[in-house]
Protein backbone atom coordinates (compact mmCIF):
# COMPACT_ATOMS: atom_id res chain seq x y z
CA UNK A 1 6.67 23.60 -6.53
CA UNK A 2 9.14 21.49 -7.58
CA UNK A 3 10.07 19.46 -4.66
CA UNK A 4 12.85 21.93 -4.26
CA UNK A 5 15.00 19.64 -2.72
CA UNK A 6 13.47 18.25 0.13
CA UNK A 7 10.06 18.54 0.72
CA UNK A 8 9.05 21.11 3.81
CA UNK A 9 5.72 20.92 4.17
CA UNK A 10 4.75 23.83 6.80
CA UNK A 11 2.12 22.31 8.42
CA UNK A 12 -0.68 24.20 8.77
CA UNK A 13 -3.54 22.58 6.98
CA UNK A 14 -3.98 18.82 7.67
CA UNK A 15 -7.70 18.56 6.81
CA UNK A 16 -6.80 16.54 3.59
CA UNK A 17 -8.06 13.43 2.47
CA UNK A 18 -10.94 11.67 3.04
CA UNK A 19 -12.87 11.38 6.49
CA UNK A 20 -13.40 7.86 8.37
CA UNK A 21 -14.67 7.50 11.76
CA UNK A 22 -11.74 6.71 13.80
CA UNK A 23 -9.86 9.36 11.85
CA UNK A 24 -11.86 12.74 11.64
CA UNK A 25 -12.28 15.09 14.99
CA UNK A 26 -11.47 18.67 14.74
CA UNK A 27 -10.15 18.81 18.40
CA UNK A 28 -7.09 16.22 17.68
CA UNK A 29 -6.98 17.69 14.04
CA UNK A 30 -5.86 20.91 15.68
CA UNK A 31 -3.18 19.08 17.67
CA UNK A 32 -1.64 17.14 15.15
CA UNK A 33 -1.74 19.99 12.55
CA UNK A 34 0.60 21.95 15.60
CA UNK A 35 2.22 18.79 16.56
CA UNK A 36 3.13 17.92 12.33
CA UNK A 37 5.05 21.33 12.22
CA UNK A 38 8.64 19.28 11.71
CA UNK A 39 11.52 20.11 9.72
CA UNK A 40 12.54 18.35 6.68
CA UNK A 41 16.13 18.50 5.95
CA UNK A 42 17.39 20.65 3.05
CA UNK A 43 20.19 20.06 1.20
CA UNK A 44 18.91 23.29 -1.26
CA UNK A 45 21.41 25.57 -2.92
CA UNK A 46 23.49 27.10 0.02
CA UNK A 47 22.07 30.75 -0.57
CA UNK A 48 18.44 29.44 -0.41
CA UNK A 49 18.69 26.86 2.67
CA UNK A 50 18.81 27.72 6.35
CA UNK A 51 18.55 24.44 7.64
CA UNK A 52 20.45 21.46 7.06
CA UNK A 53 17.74 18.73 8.38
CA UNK A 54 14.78 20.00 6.35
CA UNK A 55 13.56 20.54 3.08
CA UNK A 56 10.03 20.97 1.27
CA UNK A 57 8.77 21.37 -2.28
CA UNK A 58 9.33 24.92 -3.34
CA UNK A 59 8.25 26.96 -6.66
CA UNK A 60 10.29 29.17 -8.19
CA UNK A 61 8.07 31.52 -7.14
CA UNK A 62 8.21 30.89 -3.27
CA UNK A 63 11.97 30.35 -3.19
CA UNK A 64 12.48 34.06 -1.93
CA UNK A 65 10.37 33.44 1.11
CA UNK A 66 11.66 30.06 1.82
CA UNK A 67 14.38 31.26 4.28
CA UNK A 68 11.74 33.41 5.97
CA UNK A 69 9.48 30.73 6.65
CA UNK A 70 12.32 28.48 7.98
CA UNK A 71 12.89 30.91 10.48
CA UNK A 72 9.43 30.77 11.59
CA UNK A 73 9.16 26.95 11.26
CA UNK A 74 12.23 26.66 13.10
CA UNK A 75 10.72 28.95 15.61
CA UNK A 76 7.20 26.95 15.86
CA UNK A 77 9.41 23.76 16.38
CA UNK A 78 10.71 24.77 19.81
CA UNK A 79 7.17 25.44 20.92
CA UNK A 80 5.79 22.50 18.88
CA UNK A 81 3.18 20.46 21.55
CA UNK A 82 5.11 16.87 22.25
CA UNK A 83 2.66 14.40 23.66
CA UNK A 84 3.46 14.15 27.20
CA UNK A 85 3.94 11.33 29.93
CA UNK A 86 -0.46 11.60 30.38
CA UNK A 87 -0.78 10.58 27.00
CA UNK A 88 -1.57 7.58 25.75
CA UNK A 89 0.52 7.55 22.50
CA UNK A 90 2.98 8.72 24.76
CA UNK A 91 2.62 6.18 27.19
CA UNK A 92 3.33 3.42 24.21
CA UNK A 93 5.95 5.16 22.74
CA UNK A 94 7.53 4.87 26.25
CA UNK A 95 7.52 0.97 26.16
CA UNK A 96 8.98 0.74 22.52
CA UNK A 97 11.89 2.85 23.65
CA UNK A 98 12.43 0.52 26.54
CA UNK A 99 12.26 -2.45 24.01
CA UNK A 100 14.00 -0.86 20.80
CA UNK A 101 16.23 1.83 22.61
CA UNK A 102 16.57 5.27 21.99
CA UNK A 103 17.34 5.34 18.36
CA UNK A 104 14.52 4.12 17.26
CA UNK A 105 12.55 6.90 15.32
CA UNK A 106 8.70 6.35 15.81
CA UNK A 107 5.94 9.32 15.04
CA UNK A 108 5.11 11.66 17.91
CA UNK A 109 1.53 11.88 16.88
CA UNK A 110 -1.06 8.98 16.38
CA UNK A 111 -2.61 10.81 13.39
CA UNK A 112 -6.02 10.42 14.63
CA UNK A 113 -9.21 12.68 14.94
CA UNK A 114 -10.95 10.37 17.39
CA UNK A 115 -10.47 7.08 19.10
CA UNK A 116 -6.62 8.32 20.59
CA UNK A 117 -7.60 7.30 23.97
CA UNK A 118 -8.47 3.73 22.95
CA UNK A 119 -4.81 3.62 20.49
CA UNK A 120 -3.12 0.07 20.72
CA UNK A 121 0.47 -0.72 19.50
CA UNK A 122 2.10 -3.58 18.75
CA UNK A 123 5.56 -4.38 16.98
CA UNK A 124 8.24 -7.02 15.78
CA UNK A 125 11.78 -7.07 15.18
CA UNK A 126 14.32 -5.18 16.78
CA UNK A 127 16.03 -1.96 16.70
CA UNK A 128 17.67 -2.17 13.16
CA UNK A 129 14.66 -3.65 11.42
CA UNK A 130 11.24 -2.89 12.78
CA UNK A 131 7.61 -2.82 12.04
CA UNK A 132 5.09 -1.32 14.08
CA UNK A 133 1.25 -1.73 14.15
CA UNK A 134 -0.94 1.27 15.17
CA UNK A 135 -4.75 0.56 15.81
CA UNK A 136 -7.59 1.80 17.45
CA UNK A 137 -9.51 -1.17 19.85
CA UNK A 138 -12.88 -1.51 21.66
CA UNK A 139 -10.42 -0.84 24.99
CA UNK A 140 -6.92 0.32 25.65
CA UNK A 141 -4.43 -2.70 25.51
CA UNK A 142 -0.64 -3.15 27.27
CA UNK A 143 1.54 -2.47 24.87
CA UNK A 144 2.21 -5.39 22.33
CA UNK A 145 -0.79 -7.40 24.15
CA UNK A 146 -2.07 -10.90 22.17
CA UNK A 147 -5.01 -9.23 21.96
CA UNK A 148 -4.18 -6.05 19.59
CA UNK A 149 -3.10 -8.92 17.19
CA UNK A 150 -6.78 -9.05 15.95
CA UNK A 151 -7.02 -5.13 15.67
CA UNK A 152 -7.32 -4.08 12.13
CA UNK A 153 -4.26 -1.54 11.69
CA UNK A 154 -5.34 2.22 10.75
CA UNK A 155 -1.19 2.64 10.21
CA UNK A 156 2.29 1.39 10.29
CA UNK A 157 5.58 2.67 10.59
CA UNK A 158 8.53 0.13 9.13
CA UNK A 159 12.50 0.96 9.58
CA UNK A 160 14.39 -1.31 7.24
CA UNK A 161 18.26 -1.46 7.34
CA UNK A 162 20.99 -2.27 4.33
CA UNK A 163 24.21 -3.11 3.86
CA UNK A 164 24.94 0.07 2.01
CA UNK A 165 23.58 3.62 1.35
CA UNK A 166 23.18 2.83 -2.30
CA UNK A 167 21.29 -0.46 -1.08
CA UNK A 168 18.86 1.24 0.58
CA UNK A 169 18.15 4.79 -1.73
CA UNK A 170 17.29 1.51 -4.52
CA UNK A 171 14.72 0.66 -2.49
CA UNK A 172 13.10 3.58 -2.03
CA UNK A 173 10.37 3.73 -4.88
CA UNK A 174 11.66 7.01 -6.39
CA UNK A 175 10.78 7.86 -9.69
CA UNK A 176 12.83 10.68 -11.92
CA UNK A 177 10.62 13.42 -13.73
CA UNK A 178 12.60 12.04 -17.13
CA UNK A 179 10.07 9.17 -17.25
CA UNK A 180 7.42 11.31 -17.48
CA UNK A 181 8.46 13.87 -20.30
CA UNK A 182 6.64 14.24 -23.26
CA UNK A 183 3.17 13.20 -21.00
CA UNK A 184 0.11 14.81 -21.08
CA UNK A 185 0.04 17.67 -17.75
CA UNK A 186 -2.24 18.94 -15.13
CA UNK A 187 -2.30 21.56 -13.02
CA UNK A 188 -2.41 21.10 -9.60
CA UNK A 189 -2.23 24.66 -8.57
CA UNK A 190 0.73 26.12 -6.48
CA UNK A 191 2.61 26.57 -9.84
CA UNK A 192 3.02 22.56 -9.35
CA UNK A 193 2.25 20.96 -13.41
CA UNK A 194 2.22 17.04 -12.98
CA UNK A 195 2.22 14.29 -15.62
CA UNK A 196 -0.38 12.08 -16.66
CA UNK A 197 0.28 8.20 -17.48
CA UNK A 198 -2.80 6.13 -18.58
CA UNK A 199 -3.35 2.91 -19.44
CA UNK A 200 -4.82 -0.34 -19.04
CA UNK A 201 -7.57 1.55 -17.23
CA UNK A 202 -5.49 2.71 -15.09
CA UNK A 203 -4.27 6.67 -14.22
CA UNK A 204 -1.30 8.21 -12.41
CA UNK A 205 -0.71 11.61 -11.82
CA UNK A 206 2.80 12.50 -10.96
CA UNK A 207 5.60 15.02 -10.19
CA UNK A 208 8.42 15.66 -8.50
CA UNK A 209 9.83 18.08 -5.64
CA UNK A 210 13.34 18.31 -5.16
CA UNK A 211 14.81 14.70 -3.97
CA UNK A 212 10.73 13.44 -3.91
CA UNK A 213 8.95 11.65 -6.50
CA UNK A 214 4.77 11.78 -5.81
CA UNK A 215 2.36 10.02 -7.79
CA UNK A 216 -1.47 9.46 -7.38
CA UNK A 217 -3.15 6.70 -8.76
CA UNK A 218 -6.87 6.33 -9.65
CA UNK A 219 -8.55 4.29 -12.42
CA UNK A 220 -10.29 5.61 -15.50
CA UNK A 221 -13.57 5.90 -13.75
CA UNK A 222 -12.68 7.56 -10.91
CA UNK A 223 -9.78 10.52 -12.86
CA UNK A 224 -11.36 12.89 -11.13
CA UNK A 225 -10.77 11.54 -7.78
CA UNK A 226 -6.75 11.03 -8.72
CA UNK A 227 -6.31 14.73 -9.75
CA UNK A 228 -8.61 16.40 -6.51
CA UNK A 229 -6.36 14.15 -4.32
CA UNK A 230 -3.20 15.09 -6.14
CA UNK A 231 -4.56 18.95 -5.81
CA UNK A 232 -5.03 18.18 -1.92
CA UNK A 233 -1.52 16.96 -1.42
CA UNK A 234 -0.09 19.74 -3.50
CA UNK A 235 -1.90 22.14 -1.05
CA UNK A 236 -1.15 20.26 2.25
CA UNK A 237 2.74 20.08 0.97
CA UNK A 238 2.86 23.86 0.98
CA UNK A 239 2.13 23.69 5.21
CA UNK A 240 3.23 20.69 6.29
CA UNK A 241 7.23 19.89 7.13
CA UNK A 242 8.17 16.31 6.74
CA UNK A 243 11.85 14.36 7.55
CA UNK A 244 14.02 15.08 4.34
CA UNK A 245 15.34 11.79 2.83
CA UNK A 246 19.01 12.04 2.66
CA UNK A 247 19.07 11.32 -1.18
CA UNK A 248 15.15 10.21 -2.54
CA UNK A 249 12.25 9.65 -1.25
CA UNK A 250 8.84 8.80 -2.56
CA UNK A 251 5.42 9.13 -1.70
CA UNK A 252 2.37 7.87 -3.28
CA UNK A 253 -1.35 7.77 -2.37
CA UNK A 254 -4.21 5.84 -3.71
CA UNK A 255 -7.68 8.35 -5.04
CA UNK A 256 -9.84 4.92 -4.91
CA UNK A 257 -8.48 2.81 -1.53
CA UNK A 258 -8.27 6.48 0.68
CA UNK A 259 -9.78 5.97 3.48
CA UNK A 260 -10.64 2.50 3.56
CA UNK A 261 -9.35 -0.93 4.61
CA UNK A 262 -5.71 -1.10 2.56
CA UNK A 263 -2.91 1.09 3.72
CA UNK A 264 -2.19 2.42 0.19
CA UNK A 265 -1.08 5.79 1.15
CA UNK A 266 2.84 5.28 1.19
CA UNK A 267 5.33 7.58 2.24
CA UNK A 268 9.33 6.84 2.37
CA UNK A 269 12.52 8.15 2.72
CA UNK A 270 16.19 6.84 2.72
CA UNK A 271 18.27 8.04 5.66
CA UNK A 272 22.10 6.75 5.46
CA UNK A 273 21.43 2.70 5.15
CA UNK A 274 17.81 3.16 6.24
CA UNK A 275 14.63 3.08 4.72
CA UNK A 276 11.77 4.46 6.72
CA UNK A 277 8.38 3.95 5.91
CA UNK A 278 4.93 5.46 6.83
CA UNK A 279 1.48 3.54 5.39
CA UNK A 280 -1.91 4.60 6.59
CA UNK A 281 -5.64 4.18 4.97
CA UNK A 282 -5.74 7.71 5.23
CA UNK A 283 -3.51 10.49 3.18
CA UNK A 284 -3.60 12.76 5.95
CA UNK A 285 -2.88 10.32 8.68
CA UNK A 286 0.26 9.23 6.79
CA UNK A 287 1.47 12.84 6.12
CA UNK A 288 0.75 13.34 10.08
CA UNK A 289 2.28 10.78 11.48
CA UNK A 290 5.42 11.03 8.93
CA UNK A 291 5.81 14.54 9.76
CA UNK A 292 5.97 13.71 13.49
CA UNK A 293 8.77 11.36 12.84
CA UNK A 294 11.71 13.83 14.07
């Protein structure tokens, strides 16, 4: 699966990564894996792409039914459940439009499994340079209220804006796969072979999928962890769609911090002079809520 350009991800297993209490409920699992379903822009060779706004990680093996499952993706989209005016996610999203306008591209999910009705958002900055704080309080909050300031952030979604289009793409922590020849591999299954780096006690698995870098990190003690989390991702990216980056993007997750306190699982994307970026404590709340971003 070499990130075949862009990475479409059709999403239709989002049970990845590890399990924390606001974040695991089957109920909103099922709507987020339906709501996730996006397109990611593919700029793929012309005979392969049917779809100019999305793109996933393809093998060489599923290129032939790549156009096939486009169609269906495509077809899922228009049915795709959109949180309404009832919900509270919704309700926020409402108020940041008010504040940031229109063009401001937020996710359309909350990427939790519990705790939705009790979501709190807060932001700063303005509609060319934004960051916005997603958490999960004893009580439902106005939107921006003092009091979500406290409220340890399960998320956040950033939109940074440059001067240029080559400004912004060398922001983007994208990494080629010609630093990584001549590594030791790994399978990850999916015909997906990553590279190994180690040192210092430290381990990163990575690969790339068309205009994506990915890379897992884990420490010495804890390999195992890096490669069943880089296996997970591989597997998720085969079912999940996410926004294409208009030249790289990058995406890296952490085996030890997942699920816990830091928001080390990182994905961005350059789109013109922007730079969006999606960090959660959770792999599968950042692929969620990244995906949702259409």
């Amino acid at each position: 699966m070499n990130y075949r350009n862009l990475l479409v991800l059709p999403l239709a297993v989002l049970l990845v990564g590890c399990s924390s209490p606001t974040h695991q409920d089957s109920k909103s699992t099922s709507q987020t894996t339906t709501s996730a379903k996006a397109t990611i822009s593919s700029t793929q060779k012309k005979a392969k792409a049917t779809s100019s706004t999305s793109s996933r990680p393809q093998t060489a093996a599923t290129r032939s039914s790549r156009t096939a499952r486009e169609r269906a993706a495509s077809a899922a989209n228009k049915s795709v459940t959109q949180p309404t005016a009832t919900t509270r996610l919704a309700a926020l999203n409402q108020q940041l439009t008010k504040t940031l306008g229109k063009q401001a591209l937020v996710p359309q999910v909350d990427g939790l499994t519990s705790g939705s009705s009790k979501l709190n958002m807060r932001y700063s900055g303005d509609a060319a340079n934004y960051t916005i704080n997603y958490s999960v309080g004893q009580q439902a909050q106005p939107f921006n209220a003092a009091a979500v300031v406290d409220e340890t952030a399960y998320a956040t979604v950033t939109k940074t804006t440059y001067a240029t289009t080559n400004a912004a793409a060398q922001q983007v922590g994208y990494r080629d796969n010609k630093s990584t020849a001549g590594l030791p591999t790994v399978d990850l299954g999916h015909q997906i072979t990553a590279h190994i780096d180690a040192g210092a006690g430290q381990r990163y698995i990575m690969w790339n999928e068309g205009r994506w870098s990915l890379t897992v990190h884990a420490n010495m003690m804890h390999e195992d962890a890096g490669v069943a989390l880089a296996k997970q991702a591989v597997a998720t990216f085969e079912q999940v769609y996410l926004p294409a980056p208009q030249s790289v993007g990058a995406i890296t997750f952490d085996a030890i911090s997942s699920g816990s306190g830091p928001l080390d699982q990182v994905i961005q994307w350059q789109a013109g002079k922007v730079v969006y970026q999606v960090k959660a404590q959770e792999m599968a709340t950042a692929i969620k809520m990244a995906a949702s971003m259409q």
